[in-house]
N, C-alpha and C. Protein backbone atom coordinates (compact mmCIF):
# COMPACT_ATOMS: atom_id res chain seq x y z
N UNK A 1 -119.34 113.99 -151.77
CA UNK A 1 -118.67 114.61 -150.63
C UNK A 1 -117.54 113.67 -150.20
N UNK A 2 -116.66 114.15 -149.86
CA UNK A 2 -115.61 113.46 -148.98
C UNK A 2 -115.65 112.55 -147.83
N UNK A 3 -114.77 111.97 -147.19
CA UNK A 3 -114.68 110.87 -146.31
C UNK A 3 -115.53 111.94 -144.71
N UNK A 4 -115.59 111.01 -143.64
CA UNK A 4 -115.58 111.32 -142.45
C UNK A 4 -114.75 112.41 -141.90
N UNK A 5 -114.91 113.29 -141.00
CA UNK A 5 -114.01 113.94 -140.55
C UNK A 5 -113.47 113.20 -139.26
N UNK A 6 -112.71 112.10 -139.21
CA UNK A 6 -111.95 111.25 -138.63
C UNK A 6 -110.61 110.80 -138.91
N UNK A 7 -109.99 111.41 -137.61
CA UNK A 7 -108.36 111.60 -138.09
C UNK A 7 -107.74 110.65 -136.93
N UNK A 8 -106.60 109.39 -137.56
CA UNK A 8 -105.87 108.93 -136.29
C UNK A 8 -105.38 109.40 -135.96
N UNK A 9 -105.16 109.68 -134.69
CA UNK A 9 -103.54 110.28 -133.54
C UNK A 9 -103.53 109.14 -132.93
N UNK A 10 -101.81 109.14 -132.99
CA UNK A 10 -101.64 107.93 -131.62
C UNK A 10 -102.42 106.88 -131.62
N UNK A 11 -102.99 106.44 -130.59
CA UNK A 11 -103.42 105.26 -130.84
C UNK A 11 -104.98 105.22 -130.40
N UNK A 12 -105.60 106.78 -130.97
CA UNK A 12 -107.07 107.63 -130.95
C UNK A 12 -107.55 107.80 -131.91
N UNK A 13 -108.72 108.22 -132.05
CA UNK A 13 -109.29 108.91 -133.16
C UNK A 13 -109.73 110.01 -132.58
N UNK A 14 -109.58 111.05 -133.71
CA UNK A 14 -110.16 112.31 -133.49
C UNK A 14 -111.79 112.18 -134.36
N UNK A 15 -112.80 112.57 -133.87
CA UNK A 15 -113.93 113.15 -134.80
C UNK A 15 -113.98 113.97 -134.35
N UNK A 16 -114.95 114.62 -135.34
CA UNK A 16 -115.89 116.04 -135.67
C UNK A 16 -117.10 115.27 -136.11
N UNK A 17 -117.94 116.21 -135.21
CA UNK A 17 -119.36 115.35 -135.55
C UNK A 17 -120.65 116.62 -134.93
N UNK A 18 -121.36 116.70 -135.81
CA UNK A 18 -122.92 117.29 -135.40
C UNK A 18 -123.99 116.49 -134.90
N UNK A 19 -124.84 117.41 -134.29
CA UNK A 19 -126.19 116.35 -133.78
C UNK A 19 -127.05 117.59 -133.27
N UNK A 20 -128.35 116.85 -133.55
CA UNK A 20 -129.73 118.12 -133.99
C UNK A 20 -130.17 117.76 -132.64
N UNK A 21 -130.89 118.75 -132.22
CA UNK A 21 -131.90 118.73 -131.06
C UNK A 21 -133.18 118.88 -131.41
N UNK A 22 -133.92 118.25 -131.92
CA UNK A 22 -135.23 118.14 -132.44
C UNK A 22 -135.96 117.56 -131.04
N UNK A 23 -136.66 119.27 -130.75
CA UNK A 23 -138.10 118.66 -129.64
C UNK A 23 -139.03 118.88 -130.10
N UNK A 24 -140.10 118.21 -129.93
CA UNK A 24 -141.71 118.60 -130.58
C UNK A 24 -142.44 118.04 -128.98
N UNK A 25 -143.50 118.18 -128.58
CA UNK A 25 -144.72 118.15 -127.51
C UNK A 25 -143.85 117.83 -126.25
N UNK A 26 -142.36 118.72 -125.85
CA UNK A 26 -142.21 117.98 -124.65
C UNK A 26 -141.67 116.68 -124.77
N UNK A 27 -141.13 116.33 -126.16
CA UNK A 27 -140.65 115.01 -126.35
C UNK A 27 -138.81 115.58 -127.49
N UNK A 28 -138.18 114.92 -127.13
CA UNK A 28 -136.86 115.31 -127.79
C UNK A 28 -136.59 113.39 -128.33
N UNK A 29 -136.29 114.04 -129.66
CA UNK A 29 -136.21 112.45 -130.80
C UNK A 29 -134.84 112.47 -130.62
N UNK A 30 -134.48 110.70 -130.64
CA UNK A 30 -132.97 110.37 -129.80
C UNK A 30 -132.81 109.02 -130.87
N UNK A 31 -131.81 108.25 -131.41
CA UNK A 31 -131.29 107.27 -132.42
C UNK A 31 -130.96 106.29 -131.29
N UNK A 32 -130.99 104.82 -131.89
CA UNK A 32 -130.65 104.28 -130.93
C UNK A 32 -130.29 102.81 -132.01
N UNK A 33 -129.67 101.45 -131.72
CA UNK A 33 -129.75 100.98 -132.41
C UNK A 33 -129.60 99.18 -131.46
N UNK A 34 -129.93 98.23 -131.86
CA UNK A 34 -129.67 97.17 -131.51
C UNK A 34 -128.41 96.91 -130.58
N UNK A 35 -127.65 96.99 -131.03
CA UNK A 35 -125.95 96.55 -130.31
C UNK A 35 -125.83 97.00 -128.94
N UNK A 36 -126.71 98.58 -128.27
CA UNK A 36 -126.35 99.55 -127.61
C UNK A 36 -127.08 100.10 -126.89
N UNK A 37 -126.81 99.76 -125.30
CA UNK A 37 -128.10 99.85 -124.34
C UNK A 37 -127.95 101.49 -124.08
N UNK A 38 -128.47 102.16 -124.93
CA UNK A 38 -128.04 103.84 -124.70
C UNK A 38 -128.80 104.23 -126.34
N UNK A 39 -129.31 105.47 -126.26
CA UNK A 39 -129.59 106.28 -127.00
C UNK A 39 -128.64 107.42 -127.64
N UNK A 40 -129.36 107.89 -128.55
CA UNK A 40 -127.86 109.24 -129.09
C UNK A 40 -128.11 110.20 -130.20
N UNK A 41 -127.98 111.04 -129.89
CA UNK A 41 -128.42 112.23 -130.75
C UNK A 41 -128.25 111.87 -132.44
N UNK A 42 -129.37 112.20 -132.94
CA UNK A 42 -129.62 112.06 -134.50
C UNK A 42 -128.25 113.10 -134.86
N UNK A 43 -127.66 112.47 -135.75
CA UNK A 43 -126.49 113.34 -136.14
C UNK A 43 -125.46 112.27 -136.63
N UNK A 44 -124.13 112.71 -136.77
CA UNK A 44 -123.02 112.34 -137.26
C UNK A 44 -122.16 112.72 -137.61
N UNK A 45 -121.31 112.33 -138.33
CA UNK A 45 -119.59 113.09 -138.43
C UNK A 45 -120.21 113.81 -139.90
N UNK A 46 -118.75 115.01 -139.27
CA UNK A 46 -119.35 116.25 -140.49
C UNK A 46 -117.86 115.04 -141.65
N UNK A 47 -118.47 115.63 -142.66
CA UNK A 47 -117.03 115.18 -144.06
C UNK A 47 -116.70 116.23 -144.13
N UNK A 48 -115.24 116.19 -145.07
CA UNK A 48 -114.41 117.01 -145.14
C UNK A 48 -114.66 117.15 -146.28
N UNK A 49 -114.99 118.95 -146.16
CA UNK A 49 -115.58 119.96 -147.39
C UNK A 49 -117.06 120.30 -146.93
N UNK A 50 -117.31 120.09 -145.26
CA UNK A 50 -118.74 120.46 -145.01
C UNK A 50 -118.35 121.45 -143.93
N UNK A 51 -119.21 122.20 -143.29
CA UNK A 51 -119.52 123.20 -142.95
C UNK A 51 -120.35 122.02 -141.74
N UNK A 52 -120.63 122.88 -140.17
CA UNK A 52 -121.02 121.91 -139.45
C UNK A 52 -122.30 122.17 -139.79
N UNK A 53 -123.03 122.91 -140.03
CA UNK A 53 -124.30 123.34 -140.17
C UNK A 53 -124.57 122.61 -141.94
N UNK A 54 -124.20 122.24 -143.00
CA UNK A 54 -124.66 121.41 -143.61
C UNK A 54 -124.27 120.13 -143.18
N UNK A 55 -123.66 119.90 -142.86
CA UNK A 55 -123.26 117.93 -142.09
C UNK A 55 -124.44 118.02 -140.99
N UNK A 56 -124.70 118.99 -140.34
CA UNK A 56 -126.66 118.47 -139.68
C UNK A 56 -127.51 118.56 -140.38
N UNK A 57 -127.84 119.63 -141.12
CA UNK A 57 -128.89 119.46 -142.48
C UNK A 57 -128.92 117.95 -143.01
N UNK A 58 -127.48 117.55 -143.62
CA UNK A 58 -127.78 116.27 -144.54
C UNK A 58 -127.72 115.09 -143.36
N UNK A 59 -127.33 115.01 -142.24
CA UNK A 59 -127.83 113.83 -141.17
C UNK A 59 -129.31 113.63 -140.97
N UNK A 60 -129.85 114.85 -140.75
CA UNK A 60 -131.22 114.45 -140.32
C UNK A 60 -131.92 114.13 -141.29
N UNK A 61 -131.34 114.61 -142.35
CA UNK A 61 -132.37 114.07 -143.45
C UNK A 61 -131.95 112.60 -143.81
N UNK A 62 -130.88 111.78 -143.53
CA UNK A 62 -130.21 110.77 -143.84
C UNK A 62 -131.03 109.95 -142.61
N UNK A 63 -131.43 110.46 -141.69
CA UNK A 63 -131.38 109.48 -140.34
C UNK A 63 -133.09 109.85 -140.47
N UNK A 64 -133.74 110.95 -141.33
CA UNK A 64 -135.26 111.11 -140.67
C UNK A 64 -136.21 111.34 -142.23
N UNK A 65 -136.07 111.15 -143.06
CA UNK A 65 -135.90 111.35 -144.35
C UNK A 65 -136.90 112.80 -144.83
N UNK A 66 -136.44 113.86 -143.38
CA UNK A 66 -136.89 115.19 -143.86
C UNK A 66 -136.22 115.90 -143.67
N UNK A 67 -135.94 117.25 -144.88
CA UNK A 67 -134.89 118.19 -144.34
C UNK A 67 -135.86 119.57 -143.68
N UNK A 68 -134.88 119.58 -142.44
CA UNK A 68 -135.37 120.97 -141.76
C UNK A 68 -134.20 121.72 -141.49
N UNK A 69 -134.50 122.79 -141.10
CA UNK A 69 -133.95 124.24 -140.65
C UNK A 69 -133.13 124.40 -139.78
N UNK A 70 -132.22 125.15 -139.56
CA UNK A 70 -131.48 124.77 -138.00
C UNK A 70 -131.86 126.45 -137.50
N UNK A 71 -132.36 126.42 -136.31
CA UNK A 71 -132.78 127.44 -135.47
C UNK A 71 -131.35 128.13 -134.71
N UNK A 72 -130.83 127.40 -133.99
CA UNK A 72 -129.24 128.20 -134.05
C UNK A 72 -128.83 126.50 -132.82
N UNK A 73 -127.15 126.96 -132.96
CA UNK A 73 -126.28 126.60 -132.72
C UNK A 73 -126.27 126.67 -130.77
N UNK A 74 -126.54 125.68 -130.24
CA UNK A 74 -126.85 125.43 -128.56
C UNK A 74 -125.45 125.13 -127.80
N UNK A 75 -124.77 123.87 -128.64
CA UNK A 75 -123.78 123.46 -127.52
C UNK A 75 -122.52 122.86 -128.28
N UNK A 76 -121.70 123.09 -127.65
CA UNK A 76 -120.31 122.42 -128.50
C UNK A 76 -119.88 121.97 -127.29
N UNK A 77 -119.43 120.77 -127.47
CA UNK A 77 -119.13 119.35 -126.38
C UNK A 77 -117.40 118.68 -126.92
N UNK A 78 -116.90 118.46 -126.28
CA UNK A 78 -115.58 118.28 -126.11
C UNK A 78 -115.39 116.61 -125.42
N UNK A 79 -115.29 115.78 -125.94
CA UNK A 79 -115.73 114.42 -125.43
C UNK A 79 -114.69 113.72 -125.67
N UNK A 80 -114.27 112.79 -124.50
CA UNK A 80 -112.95 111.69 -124.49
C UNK A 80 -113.59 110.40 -124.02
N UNK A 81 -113.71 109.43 -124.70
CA UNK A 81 -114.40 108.39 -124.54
C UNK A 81 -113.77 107.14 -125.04
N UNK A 82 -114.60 105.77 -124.74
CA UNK A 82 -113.69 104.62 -125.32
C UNK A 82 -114.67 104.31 -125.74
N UNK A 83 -114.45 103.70 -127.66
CA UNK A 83 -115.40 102.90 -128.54
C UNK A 83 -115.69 101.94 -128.34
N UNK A 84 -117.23 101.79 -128.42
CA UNK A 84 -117.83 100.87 -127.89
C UNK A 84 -118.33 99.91 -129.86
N UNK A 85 -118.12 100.83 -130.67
CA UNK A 85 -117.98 100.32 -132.26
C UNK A 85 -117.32 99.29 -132.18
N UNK A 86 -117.61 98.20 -132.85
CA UNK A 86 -116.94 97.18 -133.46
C UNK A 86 -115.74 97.29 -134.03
N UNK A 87 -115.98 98.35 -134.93
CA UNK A 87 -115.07 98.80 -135.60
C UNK A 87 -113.54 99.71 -134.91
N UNK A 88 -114.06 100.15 -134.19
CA UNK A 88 -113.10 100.76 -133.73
C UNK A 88 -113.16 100.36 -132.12
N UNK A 89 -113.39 99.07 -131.76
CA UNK A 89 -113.57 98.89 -129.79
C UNK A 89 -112.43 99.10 -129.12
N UNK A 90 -112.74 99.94 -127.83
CA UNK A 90 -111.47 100.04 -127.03
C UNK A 90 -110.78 101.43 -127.29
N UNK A 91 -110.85 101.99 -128.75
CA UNK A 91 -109.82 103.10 -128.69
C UNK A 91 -110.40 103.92 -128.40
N UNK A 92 -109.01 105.07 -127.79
CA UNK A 92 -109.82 106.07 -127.29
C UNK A 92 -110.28 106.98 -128.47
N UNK A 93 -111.69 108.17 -128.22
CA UNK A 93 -111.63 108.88 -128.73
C UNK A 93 -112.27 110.32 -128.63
N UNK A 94 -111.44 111.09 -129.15
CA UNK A 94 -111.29 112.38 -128.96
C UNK A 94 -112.64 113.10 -130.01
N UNK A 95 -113.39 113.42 -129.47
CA UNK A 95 -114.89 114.35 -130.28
C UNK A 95 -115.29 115.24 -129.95
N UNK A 96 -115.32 116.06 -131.07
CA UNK A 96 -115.75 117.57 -130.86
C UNK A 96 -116.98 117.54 -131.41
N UNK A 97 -118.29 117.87 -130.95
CA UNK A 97 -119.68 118.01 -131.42
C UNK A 97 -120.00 118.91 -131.60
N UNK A 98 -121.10 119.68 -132.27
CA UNK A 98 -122.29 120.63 -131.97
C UNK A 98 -123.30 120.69 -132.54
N UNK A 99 -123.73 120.90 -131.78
CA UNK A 99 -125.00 120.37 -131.43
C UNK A 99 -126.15 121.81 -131.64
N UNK A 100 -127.36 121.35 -132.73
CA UNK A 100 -127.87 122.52 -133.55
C UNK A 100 -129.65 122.28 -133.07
N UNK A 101 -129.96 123.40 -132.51
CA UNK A 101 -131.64 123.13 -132.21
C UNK A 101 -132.21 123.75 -133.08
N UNK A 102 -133.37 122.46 -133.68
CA UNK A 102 -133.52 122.32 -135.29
C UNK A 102 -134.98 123.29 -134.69
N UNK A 103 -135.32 123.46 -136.37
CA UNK A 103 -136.85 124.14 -136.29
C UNK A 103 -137.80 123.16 -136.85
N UNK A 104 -138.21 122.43 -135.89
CA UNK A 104 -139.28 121.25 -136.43
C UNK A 104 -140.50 121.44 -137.42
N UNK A 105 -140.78 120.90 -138.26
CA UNK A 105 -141.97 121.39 -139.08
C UNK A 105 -142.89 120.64 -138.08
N UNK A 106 -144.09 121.66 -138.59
CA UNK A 106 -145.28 120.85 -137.12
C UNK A 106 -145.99 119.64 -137.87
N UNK A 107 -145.36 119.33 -139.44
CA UNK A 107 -146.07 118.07 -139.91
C UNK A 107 -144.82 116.82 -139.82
N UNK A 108 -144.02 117.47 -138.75
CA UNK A 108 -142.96 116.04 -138.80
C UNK A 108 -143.20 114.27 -138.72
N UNK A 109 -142.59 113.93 -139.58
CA UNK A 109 -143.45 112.37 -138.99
C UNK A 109 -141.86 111.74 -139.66
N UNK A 110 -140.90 111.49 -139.18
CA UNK A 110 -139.62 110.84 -139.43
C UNK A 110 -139.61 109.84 -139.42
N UNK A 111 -139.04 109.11 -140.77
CA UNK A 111 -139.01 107.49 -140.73
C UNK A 111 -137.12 107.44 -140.82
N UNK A 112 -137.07 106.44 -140.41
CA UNK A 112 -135.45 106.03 -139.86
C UNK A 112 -135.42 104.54 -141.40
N UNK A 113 -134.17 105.25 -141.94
CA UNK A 113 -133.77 103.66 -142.80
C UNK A 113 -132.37 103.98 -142.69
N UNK A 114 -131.74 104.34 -141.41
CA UNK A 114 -129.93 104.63 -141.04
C UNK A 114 -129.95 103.46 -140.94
N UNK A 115 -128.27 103.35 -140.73
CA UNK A 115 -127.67 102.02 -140.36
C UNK A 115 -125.68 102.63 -139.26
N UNK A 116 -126.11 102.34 -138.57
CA UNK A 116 -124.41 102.45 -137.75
C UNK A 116 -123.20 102.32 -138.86
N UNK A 117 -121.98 102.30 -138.51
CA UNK A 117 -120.89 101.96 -139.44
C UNK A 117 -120.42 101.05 -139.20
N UNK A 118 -120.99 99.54 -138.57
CA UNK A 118 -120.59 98.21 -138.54
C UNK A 118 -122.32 97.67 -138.65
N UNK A 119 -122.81 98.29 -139.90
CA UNK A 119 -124.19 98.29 -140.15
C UNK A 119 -125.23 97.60 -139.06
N UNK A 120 -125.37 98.21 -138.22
CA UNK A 120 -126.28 98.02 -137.25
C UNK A 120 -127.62 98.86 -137.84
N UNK A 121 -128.72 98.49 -137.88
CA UNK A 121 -130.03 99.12 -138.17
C UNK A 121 -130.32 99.83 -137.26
N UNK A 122 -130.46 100.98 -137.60
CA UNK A 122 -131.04 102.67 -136.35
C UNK A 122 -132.70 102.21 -136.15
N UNK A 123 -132.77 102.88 -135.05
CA UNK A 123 -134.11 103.12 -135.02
C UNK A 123 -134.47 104.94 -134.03
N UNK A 124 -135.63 105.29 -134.62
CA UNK A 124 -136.06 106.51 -133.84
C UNK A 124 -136.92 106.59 -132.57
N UNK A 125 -136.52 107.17 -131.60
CA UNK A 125 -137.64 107.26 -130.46
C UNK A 125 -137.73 108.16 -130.02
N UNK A 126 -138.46 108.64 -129.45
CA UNK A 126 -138.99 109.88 -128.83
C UNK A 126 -138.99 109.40 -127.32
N UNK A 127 -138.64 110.64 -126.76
CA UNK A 127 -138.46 110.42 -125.34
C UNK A 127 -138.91 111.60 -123.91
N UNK A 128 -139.00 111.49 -122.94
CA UNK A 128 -139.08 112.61 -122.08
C UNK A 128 -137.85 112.93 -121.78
N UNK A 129 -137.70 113.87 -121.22
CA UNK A 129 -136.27 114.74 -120.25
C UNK A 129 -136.32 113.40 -119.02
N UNK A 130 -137.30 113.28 -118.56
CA UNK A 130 -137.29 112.69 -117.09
C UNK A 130 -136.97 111.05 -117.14
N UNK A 131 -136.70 110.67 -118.84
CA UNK A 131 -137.50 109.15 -119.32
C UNK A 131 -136.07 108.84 -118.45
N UNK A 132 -135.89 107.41 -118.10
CA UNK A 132 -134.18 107.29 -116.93
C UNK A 132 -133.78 106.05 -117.87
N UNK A 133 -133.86 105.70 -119.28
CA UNK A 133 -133.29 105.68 -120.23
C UNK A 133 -131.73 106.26 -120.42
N UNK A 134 -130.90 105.69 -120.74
CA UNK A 134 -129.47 106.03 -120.99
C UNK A 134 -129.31 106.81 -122.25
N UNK A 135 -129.08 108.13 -122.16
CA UNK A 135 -128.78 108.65 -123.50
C UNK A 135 -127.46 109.49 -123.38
N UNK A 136 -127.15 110.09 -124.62
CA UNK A 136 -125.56 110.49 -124.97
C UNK A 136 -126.27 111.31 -125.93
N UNK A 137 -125.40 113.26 -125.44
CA UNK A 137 -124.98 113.68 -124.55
C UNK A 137 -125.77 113.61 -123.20
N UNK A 138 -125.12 113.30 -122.31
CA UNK A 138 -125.67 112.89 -120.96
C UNK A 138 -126.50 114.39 -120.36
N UNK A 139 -125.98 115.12 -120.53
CA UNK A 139 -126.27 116.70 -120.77
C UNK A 139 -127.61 117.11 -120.91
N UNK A 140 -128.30 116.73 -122.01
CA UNK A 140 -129.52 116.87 -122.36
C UNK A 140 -130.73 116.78 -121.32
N UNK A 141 -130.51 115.95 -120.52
CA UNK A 141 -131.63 115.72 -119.70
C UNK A 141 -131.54 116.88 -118.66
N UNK A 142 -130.47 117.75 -118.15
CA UNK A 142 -130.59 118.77 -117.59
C UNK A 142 -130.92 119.98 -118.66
N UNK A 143 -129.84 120.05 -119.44
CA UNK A 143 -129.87 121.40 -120.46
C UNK A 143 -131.07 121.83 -120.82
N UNK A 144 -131.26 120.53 -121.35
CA UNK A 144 -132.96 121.16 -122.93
C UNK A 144 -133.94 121.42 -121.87
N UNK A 145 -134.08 121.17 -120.25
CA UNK A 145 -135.11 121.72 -119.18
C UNK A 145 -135.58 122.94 -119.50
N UNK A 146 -134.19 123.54 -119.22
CA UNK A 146 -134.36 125.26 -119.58
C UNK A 146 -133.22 125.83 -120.55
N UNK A 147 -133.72 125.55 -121.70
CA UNK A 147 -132.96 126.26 -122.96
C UNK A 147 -132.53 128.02 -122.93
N UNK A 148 -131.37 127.77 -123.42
CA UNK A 148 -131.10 129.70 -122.81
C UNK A 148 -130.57 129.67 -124.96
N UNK A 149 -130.98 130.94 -125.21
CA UNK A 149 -130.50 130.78 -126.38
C UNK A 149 -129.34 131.57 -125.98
N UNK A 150 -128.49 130.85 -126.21
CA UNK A 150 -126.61 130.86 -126.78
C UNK A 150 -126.26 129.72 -126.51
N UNK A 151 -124.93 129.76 -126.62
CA UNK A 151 -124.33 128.64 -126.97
C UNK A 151 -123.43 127.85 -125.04
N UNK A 152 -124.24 126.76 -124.99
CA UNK A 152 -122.81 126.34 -124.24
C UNK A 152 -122.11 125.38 -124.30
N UNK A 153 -120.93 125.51 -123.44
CA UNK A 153 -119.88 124.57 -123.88
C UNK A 153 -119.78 123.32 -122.98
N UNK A 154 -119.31 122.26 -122.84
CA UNK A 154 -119.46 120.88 -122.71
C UNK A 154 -118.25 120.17 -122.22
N UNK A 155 -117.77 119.55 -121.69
CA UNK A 155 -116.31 118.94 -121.64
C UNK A 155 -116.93 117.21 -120.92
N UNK A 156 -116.75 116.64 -121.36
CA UNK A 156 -116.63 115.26 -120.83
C UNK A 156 -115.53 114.22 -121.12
N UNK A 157 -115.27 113.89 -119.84
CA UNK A 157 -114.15 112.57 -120.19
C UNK A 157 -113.75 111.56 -119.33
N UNK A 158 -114.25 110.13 -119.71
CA UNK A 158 -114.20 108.85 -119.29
C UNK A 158 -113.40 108.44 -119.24
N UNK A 159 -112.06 108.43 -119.67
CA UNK A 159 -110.80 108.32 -119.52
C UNK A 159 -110.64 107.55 -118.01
């Protein structure tokens, strides 16, 4: 497959990026990694020649080493933020997400061997709605309360 779907403008980056909503018992599984006092949706940038719905298929299986189902399409998020990456610190950037609520197999048991892109080692956790833990999309802790099936939309910006 092709590179990242990450494009410079100016003195930004644009992504495109997916991320699964996997809940099982009242608990929603969240990535998190050493460097970064915050949590963050299992997912990642779609490549170019993917479809957003296979760029979540092959994340979760990259980040959980099982492939599951995507139940449908919840939220598309519109995000302006500054990188907190090594790789890219300071710039701004421009991300378009969406965000897919997966169909969990009820024998899930996900092992994490990800790594960030200034190879930071991932790890998986499971969490409550109520846990006061820092996670990204900030969203989640209201939304996934009461799930409406369709889709909504998102706008955030730190700017």
């Amino acid at each position: 497959m092709n590179g990242d779907m990450t494009v410079q403008c100016e003195n930004g980056l644009i992504n495109i990026r997916v991320g699964a909503i996997i809940l099982k018992d009242g608990k929603l599984l969240m990535v998190g990694n050493h460097r970064s006092d915050y949590l963050y949706s299992v997912g990642g940038r779609v490549k170019f020649g993917e479809t957003a719905e296979q760029a979540v298929v092959r994340e979760i299986f990259e980040e959980t080493g099982v492939k599951m189902e995507i139940d449908y399409l919840g939220f598309i998020h519109e995000n302006y933020f500054f990188s907190d990456a090594p790789t890219n610190l300071g710039k701004l950037i421009y991300e378009i997400s969406f965000f897919f609520y997966m169909n969990v197999p009820d024998d899930f048991m996900p092992k994490c061997d990800s790594f960030t892109e200034d190879d930071s080692k991932e790890f998986l956790k499971w969490i409550s709605l109520d846990d006061e833990q820092k996670i990204y999309p900030a969203f989640f802790k209201t939304e996934l309360k009461n799930p409406i099936n369709g889709i909504r939309h998102f706008v955030t910006d730190e700017r």
